[in-house]
C-alpha atoms as a PDB file:
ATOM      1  CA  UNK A   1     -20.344  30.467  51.027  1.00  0.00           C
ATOM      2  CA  UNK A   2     -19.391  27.530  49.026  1.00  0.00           C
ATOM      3  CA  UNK A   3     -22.913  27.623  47.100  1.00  0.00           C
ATOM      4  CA  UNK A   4     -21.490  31.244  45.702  1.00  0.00           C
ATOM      5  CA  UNK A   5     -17.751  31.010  46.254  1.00  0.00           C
ATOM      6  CA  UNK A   6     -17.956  33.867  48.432  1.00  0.00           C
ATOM      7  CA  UNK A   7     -14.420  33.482  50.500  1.00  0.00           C
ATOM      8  CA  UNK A   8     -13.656  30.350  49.515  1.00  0.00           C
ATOM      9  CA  UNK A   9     -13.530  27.981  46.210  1.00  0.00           C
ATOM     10  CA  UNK A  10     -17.140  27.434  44.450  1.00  0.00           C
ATOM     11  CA  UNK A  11     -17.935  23.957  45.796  1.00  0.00           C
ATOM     12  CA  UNK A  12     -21.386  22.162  44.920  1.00  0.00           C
ATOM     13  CA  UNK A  13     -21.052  19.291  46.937  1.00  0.00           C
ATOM     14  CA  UNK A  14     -19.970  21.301  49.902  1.00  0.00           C
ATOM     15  CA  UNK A  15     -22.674  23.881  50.134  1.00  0.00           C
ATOM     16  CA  UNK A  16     -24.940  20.862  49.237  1.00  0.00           C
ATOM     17  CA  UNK A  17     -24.157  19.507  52.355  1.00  0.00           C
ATOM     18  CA  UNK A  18     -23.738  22.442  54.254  1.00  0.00           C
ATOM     19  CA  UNK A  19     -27.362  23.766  53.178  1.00  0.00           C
ATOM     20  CA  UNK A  20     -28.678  19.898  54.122  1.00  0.00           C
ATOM     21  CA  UNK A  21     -27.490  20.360  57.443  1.00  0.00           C
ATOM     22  CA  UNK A  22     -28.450  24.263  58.208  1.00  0.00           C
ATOM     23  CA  UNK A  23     -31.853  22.878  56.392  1.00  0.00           C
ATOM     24  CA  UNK A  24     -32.456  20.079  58.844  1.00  0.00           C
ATOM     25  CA  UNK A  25     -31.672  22.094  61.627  1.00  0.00           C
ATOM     26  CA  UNK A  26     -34.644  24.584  60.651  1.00  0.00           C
ATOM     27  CA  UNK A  27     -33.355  27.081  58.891  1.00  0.00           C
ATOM     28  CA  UNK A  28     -35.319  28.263  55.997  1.00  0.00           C
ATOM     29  CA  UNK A  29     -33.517  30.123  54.471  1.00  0.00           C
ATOM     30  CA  UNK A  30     -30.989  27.443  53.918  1.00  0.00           C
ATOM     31  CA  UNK A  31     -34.117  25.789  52.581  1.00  0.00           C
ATOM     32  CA  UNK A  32     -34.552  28.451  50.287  1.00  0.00           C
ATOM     33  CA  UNK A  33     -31.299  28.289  49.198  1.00  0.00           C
ATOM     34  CA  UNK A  34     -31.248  24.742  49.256  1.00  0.00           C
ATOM     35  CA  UNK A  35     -33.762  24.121  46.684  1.00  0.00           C
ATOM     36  CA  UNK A  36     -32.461  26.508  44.624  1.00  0.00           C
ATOM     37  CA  UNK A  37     -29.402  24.742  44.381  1.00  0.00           C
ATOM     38  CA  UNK A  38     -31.083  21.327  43.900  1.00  0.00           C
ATOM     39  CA  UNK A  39     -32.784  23.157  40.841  1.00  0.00           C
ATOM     40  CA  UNK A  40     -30.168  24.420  39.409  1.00  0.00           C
ATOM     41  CA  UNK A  41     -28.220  21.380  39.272  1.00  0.00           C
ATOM     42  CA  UNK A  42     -31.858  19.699  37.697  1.00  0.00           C
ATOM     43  CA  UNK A  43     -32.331  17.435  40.714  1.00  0.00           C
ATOM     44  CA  UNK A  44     -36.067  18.730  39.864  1.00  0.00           C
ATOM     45  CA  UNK A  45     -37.830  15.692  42.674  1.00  0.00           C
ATOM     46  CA  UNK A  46     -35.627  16.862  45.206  1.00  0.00           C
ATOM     47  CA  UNK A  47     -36.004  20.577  44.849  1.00  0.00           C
ATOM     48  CA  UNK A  48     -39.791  19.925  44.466  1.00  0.00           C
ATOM     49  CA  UNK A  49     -40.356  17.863  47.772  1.00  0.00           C
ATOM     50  CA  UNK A  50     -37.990  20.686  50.183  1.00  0.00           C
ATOM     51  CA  UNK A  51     -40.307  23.118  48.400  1.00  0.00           C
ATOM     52  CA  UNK A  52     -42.927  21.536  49.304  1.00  0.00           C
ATOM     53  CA  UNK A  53     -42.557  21.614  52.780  1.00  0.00           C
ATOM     54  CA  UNK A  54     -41.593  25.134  53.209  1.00  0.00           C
ATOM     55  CA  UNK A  55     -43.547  26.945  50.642  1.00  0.00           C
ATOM     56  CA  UNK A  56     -46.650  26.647  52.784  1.00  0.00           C
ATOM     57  CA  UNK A  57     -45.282  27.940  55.586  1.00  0.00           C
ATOM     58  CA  UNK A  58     -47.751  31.293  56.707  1.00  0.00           C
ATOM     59  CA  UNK A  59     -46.800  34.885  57.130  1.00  0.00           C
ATOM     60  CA  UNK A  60     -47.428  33.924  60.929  1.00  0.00           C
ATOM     61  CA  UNK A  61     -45.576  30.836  60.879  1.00  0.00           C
ATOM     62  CA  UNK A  62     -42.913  33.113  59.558  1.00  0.00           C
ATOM     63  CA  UNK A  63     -42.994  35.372  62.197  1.00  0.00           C
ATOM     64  CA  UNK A  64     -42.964  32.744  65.243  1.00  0.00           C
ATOM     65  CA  UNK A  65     -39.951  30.542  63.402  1.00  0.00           C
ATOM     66  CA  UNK A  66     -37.568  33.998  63.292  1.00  0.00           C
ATOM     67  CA  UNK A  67     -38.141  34.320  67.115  1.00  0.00           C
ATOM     68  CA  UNK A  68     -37.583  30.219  68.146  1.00  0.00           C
ATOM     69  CA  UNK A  69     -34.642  30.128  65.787  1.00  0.00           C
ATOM     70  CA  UNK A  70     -33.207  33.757  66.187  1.00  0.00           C
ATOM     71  CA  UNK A  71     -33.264  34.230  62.749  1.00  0.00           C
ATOM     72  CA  UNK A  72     -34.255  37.667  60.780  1.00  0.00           C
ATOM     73  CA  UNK A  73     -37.916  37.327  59.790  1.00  0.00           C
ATOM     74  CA  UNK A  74     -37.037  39.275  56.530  1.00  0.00           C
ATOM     75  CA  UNK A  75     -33.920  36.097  56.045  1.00  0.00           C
ATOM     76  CA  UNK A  76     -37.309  33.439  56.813  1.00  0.00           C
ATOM     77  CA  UNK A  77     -39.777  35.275  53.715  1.00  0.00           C
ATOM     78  CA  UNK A  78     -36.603  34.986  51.733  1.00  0.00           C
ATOM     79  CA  UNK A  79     -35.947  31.293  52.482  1.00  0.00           C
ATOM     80  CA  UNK A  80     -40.239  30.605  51.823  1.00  0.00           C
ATOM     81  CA  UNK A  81     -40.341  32.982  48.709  1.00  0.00           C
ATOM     82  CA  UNK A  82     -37.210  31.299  46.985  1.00  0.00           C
ATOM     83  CA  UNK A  83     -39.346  27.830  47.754  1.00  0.00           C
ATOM     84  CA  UNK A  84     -42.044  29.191  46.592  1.00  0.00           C
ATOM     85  CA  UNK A  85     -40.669  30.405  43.463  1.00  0.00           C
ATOM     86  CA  UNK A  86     -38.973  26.751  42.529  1.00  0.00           C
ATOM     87  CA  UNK A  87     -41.464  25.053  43.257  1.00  0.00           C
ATOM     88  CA  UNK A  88     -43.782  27.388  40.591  1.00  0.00           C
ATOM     89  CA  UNK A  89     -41.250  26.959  37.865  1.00  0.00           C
ATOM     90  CA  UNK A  90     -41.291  22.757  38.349  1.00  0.00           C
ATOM     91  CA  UNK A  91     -45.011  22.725  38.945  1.00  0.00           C
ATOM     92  CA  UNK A  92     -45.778  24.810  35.752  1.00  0.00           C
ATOM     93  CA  UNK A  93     -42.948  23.146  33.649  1.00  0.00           C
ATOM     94  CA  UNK A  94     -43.842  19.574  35.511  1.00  0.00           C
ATOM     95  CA  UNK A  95     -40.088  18.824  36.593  1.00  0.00           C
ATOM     96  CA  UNK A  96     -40.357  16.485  39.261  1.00  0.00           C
ATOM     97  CA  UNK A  97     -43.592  16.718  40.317  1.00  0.00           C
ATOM     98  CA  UNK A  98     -47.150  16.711  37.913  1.00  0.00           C
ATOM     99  CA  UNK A  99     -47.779  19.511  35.944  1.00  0.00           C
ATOM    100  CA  UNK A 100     -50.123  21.983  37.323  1.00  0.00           C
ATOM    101  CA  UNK A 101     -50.347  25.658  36.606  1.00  0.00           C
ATOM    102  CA  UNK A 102     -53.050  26.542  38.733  1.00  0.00           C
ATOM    103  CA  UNK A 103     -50.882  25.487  41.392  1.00  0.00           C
ATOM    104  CA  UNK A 104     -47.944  26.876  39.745  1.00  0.00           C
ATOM    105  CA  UNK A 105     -49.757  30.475  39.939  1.00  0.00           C
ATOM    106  CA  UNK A 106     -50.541  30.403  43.544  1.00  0.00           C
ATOM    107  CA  UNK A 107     -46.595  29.747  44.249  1.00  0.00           C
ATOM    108  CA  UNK A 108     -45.910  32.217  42.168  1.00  0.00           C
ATOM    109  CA  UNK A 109     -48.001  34.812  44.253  1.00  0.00           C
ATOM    110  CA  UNK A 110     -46.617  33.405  47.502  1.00  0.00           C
ATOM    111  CA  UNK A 111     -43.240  33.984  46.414  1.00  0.00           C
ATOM    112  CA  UNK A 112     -44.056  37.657  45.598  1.00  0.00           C
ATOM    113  CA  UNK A 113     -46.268  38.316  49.012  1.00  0.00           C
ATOM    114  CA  UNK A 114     -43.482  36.960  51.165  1.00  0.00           C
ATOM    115  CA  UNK A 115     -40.399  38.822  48.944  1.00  0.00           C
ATOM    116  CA  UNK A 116     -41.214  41.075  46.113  1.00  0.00           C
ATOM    117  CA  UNK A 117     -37.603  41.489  45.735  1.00  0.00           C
ATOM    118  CA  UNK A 118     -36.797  37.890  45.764  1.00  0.00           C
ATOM    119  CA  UNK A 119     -39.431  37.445  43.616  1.00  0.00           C
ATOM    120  CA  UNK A 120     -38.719  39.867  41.009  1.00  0.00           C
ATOM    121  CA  UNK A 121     -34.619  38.540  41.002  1.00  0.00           C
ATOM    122  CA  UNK A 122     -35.573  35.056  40.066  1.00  0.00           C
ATOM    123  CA  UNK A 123     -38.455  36.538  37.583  1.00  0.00           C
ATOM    124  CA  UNK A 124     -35.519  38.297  35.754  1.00  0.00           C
ATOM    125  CA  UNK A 125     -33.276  35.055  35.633  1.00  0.00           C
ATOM    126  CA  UNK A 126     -35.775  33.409  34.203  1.00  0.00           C
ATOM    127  CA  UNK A 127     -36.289  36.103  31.639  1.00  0.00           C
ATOM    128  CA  UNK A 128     -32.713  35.982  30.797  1.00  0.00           C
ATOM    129  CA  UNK A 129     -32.845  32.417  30.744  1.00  0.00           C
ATOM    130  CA  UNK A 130     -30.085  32.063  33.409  1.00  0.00           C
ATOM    131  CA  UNK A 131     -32.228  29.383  35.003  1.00  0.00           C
END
């Protein structure tokens, strides 16, 4: 909410926090969302290192986390391909981490296998050079 300003004032530090906290307590999608955020404020190491622990989370992983946490499966792909995505952009730009575009290439393609839609969103902001 505070990440977007969706009902309330557009707060970085609060949805920072917020997403931390969700994050820690195993939500990936929060994760997701998390990195995003620590992307888009250039906190490239940080964004890079959450990435890197959910981005190689499996399809079956994904399956067997939305039943222990109670979470949408569809909500968990979107959490790993938004990870997956970030972490492609700082591995083939080397923010935060070495640069690498094989790497970069296989997150790419996990981003689009667990959410072509998410995929293709984040694709067209960096077209538009909104991130």
């Amino acid at each position: 909410m505070y990440e977007f300003g969706l009902g309330t004032k557009k707060d970085s530090m609060a949805a920072r926090t917020c997403l931390r906290e969700a994050s820690e307590r195993g939500n990936v999608y929060a994760a997701g969302v998390l990195v995003s955020h620590y992307y888009r404020q250039k906190m490239y190491s940080k964004a890079a290192e959450l990435a890197l622990k959910v981005s190689p989370i499996t399809e079956e992983d994904a399956k067997q986390i939305a039943i222990t946490s109670r979470c949408l499966e569809r909500f968990v792909r979107k959490g790993i391909s938004v990870s997956a995505f970030f972490l492609a952009r700082c591995l083939a730009k080397g923010l935060g981490v070495a640069k690498n575009e094989v790497e970069a290439s296989k997150y790419y393609s996990k981003s689009y296998d667990m959410d072509p839609d998410v995929c293709a969103a984040l694709q067209n902001e960096v077209t538009f050079q909104l991130i």
